[in-house]
PDB file of N, CA and C in Angstrom:
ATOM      1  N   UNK A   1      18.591 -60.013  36.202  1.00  0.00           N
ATOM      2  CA  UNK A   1      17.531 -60.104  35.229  1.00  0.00           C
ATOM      3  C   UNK A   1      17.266 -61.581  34.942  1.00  0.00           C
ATOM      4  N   UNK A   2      15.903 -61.501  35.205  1.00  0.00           N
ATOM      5  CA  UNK A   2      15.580 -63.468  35.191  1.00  0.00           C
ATOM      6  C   UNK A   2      15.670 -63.824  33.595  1.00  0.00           C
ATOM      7  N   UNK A   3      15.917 -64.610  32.705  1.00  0.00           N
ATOM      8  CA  UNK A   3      15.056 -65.398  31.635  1.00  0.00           C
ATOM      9  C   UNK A   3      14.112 -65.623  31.340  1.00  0.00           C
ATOM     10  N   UNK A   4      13.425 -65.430  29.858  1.00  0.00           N
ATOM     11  CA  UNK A   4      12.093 -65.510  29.860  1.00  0.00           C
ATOM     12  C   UNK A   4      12.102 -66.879  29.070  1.00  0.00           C
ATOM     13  N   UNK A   5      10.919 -67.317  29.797  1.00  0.00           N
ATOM     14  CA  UNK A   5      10.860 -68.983  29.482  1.00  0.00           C
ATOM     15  C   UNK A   5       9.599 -68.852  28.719  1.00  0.00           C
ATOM     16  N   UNK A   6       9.108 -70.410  28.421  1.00  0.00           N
ATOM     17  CA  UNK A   6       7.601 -69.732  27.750  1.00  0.00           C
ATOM     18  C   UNK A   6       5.825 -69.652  28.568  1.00  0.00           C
ATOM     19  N   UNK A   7       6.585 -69.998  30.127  1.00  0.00           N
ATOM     20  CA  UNK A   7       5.547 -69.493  31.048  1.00  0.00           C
ATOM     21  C   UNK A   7       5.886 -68.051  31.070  1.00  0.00           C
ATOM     22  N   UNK A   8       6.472 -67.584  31.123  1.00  0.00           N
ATOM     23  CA  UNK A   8       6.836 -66.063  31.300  1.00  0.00           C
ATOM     24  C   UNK A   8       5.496 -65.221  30.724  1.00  0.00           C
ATOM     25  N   UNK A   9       5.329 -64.038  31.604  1.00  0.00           N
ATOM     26  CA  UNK A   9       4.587 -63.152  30.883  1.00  0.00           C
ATOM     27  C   UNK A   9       4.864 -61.724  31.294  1.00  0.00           C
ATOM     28  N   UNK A  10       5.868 -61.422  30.111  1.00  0.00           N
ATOM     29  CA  UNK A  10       6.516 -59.839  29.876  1.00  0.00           C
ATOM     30  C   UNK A  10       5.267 -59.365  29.510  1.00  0.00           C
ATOM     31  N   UNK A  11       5.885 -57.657  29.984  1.00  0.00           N
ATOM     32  CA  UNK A  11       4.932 -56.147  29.626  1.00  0.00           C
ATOM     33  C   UNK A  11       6.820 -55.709  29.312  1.00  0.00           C
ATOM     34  N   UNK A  12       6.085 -54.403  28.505  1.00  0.00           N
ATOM     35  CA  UNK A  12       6.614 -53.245  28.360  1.00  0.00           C
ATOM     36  C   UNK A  12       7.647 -53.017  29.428  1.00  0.00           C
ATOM     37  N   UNK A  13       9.083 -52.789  29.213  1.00  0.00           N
ATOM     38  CA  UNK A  13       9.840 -51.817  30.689  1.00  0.00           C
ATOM     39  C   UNK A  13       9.640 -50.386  30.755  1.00  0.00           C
ATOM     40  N   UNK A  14       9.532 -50.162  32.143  1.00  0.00           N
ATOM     41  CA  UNK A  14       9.370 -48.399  32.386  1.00  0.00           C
ATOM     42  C   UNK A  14       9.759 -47.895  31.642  1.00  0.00           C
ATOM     43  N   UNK A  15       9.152 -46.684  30.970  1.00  0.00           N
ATOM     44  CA  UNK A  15       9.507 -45.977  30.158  1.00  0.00           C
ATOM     45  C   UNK A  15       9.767 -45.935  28.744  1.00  0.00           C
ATOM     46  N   UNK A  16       8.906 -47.292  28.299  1.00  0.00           N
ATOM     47  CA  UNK A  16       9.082 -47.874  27.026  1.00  0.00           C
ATOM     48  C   UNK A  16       7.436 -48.132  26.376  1.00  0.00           C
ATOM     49  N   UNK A  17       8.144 -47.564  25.403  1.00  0.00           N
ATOM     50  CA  UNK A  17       5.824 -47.456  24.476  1.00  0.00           C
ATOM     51  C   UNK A  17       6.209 -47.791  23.013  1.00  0.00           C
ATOM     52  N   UNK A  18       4.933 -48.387  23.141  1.00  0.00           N
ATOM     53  CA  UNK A  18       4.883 -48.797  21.733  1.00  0.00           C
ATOM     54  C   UNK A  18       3.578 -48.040  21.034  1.00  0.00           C
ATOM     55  N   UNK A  19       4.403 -47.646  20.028  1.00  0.00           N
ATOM     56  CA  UNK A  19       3.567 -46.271  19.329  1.00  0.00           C
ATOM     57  C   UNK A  19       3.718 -46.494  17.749  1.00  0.00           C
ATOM     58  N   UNK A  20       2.642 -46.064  16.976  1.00  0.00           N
ATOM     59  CA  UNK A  20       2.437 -45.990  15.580  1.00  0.00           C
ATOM     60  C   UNK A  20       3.031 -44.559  14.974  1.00  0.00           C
ATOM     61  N   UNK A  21       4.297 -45.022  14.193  1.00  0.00           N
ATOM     62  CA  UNK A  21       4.812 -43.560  14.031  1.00  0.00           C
ATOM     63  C   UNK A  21       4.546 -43.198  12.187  1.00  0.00           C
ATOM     64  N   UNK A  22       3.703 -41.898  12.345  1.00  0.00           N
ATOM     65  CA  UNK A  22       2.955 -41.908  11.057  1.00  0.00           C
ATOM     66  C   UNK A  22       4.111 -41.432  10.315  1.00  0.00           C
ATOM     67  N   UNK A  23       5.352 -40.704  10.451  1.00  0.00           N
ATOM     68  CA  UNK A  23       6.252 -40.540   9.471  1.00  0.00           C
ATOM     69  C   UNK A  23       6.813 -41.436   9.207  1.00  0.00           C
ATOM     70  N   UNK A  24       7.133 -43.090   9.821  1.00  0.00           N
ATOM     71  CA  UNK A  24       7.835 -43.571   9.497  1.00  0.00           C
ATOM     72  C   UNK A  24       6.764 -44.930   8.454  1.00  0.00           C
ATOM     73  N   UNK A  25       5.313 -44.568   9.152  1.00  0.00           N
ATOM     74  CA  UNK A  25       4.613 -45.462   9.172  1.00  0.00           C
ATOM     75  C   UNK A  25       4.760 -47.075   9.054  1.00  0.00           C
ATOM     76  N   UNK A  26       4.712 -46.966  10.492  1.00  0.00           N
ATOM     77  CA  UNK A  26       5.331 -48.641  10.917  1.00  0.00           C
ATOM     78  C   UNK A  26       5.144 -48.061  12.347  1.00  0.00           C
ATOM     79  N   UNK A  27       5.082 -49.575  13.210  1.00  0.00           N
ATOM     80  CA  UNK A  27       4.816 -49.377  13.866  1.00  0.00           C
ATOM     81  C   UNK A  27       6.515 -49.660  15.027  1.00  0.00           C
ATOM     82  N   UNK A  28       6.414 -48.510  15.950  1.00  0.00           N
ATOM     83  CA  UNK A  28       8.075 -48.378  16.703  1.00  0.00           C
ATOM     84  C   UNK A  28       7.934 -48.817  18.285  1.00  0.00           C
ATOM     85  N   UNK A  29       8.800 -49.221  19.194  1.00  0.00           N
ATOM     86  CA  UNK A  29       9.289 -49.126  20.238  1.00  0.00           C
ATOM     87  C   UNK A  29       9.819 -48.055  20.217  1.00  0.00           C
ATOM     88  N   UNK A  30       9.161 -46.800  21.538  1.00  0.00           N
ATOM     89  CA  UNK A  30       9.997 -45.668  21.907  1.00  0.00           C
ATOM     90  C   UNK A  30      10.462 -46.222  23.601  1.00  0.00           C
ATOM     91  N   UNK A  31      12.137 -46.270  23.442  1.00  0.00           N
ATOM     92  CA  UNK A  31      12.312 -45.980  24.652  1.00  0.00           C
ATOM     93  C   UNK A  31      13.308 -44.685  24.971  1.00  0.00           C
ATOM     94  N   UNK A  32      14.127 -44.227  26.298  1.00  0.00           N
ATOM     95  CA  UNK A  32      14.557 -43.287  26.139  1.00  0.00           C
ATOM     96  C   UNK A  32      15.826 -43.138  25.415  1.00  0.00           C
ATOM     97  N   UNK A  33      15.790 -42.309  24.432  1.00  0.00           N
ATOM     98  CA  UNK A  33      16.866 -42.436  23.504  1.00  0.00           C
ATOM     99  C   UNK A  33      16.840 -43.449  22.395  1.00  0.00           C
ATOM    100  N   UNK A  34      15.817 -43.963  22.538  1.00  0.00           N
ATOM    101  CA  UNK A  34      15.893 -44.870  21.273  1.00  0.00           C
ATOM    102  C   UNK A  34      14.911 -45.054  20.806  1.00  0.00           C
ATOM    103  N   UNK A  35      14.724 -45.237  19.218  1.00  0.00           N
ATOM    104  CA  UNK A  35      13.360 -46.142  18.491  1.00  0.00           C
ATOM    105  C   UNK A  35      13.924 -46.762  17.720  1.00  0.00           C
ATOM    106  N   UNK A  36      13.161 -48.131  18.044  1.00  0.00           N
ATOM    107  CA  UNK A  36      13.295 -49.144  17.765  1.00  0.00           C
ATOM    108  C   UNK A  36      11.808 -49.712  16.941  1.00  0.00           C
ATOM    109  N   UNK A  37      12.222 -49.804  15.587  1.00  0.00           N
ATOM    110  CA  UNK A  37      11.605 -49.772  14.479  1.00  0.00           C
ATOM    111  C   UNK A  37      10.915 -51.515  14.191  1.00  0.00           C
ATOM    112  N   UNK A  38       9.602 -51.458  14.289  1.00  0.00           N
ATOM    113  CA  UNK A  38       8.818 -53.340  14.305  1.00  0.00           C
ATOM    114  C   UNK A  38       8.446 -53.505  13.319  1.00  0.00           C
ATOM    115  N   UNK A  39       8.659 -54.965  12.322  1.00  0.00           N
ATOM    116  CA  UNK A  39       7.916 -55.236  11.384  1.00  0.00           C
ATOM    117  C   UNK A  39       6.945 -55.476  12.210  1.00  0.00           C
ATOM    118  N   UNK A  40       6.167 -56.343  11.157  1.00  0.00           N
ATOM    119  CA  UNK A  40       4.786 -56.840  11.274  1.00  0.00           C
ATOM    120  C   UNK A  40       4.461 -57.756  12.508  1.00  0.00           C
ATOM    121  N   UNK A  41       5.245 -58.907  11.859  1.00  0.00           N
ATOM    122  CA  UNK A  41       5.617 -60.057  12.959  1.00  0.00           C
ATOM    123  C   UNK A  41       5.803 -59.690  14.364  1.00  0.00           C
ATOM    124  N   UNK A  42       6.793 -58.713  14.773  1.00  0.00           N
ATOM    125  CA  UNK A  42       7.534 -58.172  15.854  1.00  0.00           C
ATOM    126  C   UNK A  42       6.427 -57.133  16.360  1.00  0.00           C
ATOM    127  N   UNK A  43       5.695 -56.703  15.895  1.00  0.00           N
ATOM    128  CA  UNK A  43       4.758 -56.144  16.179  1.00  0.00           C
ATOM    129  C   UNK A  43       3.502 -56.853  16.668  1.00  0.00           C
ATOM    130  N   UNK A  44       2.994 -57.668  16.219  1.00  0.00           N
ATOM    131  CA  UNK A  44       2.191 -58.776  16.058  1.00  0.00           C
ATOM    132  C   UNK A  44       2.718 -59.485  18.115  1.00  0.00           C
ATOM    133  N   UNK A  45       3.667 -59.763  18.275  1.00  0.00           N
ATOM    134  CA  UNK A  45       4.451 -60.153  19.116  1.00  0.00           C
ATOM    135  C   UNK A  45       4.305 -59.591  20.720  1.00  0.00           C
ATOM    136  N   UNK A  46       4.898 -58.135  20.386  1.00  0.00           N
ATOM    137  CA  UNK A  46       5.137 -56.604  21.619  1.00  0.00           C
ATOM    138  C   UNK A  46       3.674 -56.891  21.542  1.00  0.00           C
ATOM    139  N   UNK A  47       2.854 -56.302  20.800  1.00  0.00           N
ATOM    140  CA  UNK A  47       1.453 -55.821  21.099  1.00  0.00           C
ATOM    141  C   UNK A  47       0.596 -56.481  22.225  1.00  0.00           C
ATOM    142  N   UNK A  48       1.184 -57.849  21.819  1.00  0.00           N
ATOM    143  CA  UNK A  48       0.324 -59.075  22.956  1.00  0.00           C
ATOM    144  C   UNK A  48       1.015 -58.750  24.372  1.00  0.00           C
ATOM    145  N   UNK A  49       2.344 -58.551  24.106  1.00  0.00           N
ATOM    146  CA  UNK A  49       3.217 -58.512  26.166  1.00  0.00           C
ATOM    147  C   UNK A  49       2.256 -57.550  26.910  1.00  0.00           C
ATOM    148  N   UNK A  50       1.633 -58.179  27.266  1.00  0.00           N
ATOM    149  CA  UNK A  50       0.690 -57.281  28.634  1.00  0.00           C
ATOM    150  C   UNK A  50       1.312 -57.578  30.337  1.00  0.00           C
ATOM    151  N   UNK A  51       1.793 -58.266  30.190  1.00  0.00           N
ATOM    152  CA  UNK A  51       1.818 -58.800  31.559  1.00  0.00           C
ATOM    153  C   UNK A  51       1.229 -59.769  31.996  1.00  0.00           C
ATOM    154  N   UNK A  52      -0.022 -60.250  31.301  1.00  0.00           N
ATOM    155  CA  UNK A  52      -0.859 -60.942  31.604  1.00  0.00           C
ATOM    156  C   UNK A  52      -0.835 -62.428  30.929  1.00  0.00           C
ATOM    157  N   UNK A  53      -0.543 -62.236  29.423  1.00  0.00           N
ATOM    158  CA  UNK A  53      -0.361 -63.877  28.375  1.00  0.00           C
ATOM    159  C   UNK A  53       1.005 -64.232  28.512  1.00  0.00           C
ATOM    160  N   UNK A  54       1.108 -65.022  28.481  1.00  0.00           N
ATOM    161  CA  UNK A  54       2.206 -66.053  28.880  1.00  0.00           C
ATOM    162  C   UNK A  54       3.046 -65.858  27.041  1.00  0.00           C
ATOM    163  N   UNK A  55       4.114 -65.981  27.011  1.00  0.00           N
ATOM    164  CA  UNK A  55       4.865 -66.520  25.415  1.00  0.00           C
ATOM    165  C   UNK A  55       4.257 -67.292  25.162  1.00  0.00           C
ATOM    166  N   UNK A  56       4.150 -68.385  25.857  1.00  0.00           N
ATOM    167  CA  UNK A  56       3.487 -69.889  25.189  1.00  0.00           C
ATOM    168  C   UNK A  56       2.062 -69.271  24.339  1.00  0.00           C
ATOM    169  N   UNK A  57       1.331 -68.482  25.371  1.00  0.00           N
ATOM    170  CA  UNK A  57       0.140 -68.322  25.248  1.00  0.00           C
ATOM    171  C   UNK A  57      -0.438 -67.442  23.902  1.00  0.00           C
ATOM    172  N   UNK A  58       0.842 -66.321  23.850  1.00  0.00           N
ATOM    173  CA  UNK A  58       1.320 -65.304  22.785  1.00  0.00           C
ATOM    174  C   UNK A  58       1.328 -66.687  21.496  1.00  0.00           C
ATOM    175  N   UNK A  59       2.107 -67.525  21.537  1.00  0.00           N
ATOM    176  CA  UNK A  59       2.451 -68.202  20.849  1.00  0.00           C
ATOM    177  C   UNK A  59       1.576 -69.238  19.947  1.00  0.00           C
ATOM    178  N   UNK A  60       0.935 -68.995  20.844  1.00  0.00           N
ATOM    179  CA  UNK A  60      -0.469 -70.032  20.230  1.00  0.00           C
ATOM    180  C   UNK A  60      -1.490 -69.142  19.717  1.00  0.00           C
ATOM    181  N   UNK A  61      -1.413 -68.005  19.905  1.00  0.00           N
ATOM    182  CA  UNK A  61      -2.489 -67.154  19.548  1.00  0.00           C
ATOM    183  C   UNK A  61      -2.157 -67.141  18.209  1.00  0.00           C
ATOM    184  N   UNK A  62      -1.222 -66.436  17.983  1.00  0.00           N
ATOM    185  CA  UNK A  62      -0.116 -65.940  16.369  1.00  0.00           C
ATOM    186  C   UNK A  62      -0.201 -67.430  16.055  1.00  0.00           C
ATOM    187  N   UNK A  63       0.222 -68.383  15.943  1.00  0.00           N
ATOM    188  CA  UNK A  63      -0.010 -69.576  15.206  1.00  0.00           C
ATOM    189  C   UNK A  63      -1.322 -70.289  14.521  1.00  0.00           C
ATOM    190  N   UNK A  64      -2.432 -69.279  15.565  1.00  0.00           N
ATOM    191  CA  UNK A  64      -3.845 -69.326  15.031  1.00  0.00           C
ATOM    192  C   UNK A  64      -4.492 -68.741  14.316  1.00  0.00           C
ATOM    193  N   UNK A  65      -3.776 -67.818  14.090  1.00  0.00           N
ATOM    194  CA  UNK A  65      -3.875 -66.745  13.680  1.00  0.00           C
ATOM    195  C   UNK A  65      -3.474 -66.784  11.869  1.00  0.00           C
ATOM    196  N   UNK A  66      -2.331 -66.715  12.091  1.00  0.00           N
ATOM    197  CA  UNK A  66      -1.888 -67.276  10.617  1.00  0.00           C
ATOM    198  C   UNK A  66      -1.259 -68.317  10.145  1.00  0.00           C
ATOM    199  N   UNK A  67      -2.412 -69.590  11.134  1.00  0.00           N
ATOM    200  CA  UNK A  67      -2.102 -70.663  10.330  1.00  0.00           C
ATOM    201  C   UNK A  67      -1.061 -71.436  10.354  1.00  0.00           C
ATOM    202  N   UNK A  68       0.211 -71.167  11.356  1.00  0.00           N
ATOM    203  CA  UNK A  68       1.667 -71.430  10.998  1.00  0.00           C
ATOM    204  C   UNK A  68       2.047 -72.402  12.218  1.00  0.00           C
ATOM    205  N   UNK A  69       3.444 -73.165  11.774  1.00  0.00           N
ATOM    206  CA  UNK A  69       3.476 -74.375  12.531  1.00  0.00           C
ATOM    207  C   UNK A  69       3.451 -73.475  14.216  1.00  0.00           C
ATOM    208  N   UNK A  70       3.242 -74.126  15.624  1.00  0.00           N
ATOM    209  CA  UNK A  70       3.127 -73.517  16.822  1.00  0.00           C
ATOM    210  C   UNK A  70       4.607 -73.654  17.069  1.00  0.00           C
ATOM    211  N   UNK A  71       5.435 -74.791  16.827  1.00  0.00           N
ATOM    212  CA  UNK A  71       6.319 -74.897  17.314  1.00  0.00           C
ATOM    213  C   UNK A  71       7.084 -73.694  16.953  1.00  0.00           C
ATOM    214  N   UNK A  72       7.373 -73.674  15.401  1.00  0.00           N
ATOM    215  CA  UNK A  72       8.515 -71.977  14.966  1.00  0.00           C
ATOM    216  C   UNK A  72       7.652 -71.331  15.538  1.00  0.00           C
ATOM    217  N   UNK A  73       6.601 -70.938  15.587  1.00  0.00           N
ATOM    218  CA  UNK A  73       5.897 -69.541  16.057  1.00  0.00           C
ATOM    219  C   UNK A  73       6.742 -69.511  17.904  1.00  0.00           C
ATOM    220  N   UNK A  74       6.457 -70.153  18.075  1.00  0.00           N
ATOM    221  CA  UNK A  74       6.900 -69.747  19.702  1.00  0.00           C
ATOM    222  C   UNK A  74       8.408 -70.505  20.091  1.00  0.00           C
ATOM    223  N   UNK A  75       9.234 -70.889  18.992  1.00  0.00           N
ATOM    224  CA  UNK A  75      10.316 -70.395  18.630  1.00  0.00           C
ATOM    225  C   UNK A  75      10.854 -68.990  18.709  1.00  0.00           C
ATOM    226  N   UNK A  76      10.337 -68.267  17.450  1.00  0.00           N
ATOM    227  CA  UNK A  76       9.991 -66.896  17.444  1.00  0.00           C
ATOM    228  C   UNK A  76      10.130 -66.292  17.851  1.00  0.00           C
ATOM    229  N   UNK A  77       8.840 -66.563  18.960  1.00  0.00           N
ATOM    230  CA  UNK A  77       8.105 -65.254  19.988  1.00  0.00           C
ATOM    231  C   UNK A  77       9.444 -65.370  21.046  1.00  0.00           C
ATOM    232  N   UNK A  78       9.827 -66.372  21.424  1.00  0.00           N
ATOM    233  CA  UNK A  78      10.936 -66.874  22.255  1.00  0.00           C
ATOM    234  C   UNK A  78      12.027 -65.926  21.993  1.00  0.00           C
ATOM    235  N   UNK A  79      12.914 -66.107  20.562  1.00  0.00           N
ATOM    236  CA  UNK A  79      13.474 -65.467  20.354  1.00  0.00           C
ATOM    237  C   UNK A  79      13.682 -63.891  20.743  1.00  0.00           C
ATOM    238  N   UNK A  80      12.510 -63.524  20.110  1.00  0.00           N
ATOM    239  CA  UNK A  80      12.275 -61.891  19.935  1.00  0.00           C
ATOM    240  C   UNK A  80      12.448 -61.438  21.418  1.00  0.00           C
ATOM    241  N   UNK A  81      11.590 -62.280  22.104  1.00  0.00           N
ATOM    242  CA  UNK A  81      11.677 -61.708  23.540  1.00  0.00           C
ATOM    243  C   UNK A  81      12.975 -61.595  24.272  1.00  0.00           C
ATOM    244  N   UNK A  82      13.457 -62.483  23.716  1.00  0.00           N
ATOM    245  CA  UNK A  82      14.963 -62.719  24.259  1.00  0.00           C
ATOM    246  C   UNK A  82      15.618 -61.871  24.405  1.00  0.00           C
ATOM    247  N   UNK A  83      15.608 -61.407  23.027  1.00  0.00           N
ATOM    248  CA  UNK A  83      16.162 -60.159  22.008  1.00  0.00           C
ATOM    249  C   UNK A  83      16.028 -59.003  22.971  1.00  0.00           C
ATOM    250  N   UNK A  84      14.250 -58.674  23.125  1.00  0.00           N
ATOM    251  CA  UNK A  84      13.972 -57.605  23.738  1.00  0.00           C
ATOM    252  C   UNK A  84      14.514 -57.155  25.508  1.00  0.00           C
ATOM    253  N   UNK A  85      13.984 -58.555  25.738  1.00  0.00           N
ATOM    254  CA  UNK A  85      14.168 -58.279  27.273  1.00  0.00           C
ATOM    255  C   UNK A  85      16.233 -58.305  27.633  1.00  0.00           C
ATOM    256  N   UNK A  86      16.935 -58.881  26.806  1.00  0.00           N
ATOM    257  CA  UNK A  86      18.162 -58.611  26.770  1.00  0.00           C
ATOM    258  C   UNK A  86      18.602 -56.744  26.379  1.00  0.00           C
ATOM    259  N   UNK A  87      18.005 -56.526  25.775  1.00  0.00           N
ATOM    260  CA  UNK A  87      18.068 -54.534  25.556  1.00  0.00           C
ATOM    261  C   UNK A  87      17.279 -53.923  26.511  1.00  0.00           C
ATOM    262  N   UNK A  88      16.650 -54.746  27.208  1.00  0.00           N
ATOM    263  CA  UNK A  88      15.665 -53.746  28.576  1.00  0.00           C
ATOM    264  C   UNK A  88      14.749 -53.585  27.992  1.00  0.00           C
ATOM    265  N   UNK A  89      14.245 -53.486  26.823  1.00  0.00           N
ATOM    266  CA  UNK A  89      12.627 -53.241  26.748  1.00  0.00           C
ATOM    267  C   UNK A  89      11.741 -53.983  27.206  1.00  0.00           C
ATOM    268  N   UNK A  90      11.849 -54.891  27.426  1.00  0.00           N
ATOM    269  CA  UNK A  90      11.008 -55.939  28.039  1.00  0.00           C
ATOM    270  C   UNK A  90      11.350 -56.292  29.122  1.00  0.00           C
ATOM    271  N   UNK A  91      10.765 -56.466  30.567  1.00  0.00           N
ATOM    272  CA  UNK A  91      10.632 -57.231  31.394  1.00  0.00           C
ATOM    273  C   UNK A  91       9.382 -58.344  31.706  1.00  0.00           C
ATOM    274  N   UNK A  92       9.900 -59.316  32.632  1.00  0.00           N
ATOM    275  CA  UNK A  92       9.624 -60.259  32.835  1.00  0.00           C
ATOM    276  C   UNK A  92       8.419 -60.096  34.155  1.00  0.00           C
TER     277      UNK A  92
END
């Protein structure tokens, strides 16, 4: 499993969706056997991994978004992904 740097541009791993769950209302990562429950931020984050925007790119968006320094923001996004793609939800 490679590292995601902030050229990187993660999607979703097989078998993993991101879905609005109205009982919990919030928005979740379903993968198999698991949900995995997103604030705002973290949500804000997954939603962008297409495959297609880069972290950096993720990173600059959300910083434009609300205003906030670029550097923590894609800190952050860095992080989270880290996070994610270390549990398999995310690939690279």
């Amino acid at each position: 499993m490679s590292a995601l740097a902030p050229g990187s541009s993660p999607r979703l791993a097989a078998g993993v969706r991101l879905q609005h769950d109205r009982t919990r209302a919030q928005w979740v990562l379903l993968a198999p056997e698991r949900v995995i429950e997103l604030d705002e931020i973290a949500h804000a984050i997954v939603s962008r991994c297409d495959g297609a925007r880069s972290l950096a790119a993720i990173a600059a968006e959300l910083a434009a978004e609300f205003d906030a320094d670029p550097r923590e923001v894609e800190r952050d996004v860095l992080e989270l992904a880290a996070h994610l793609h270390a549990k398999r939800l995310l690939r690279a």
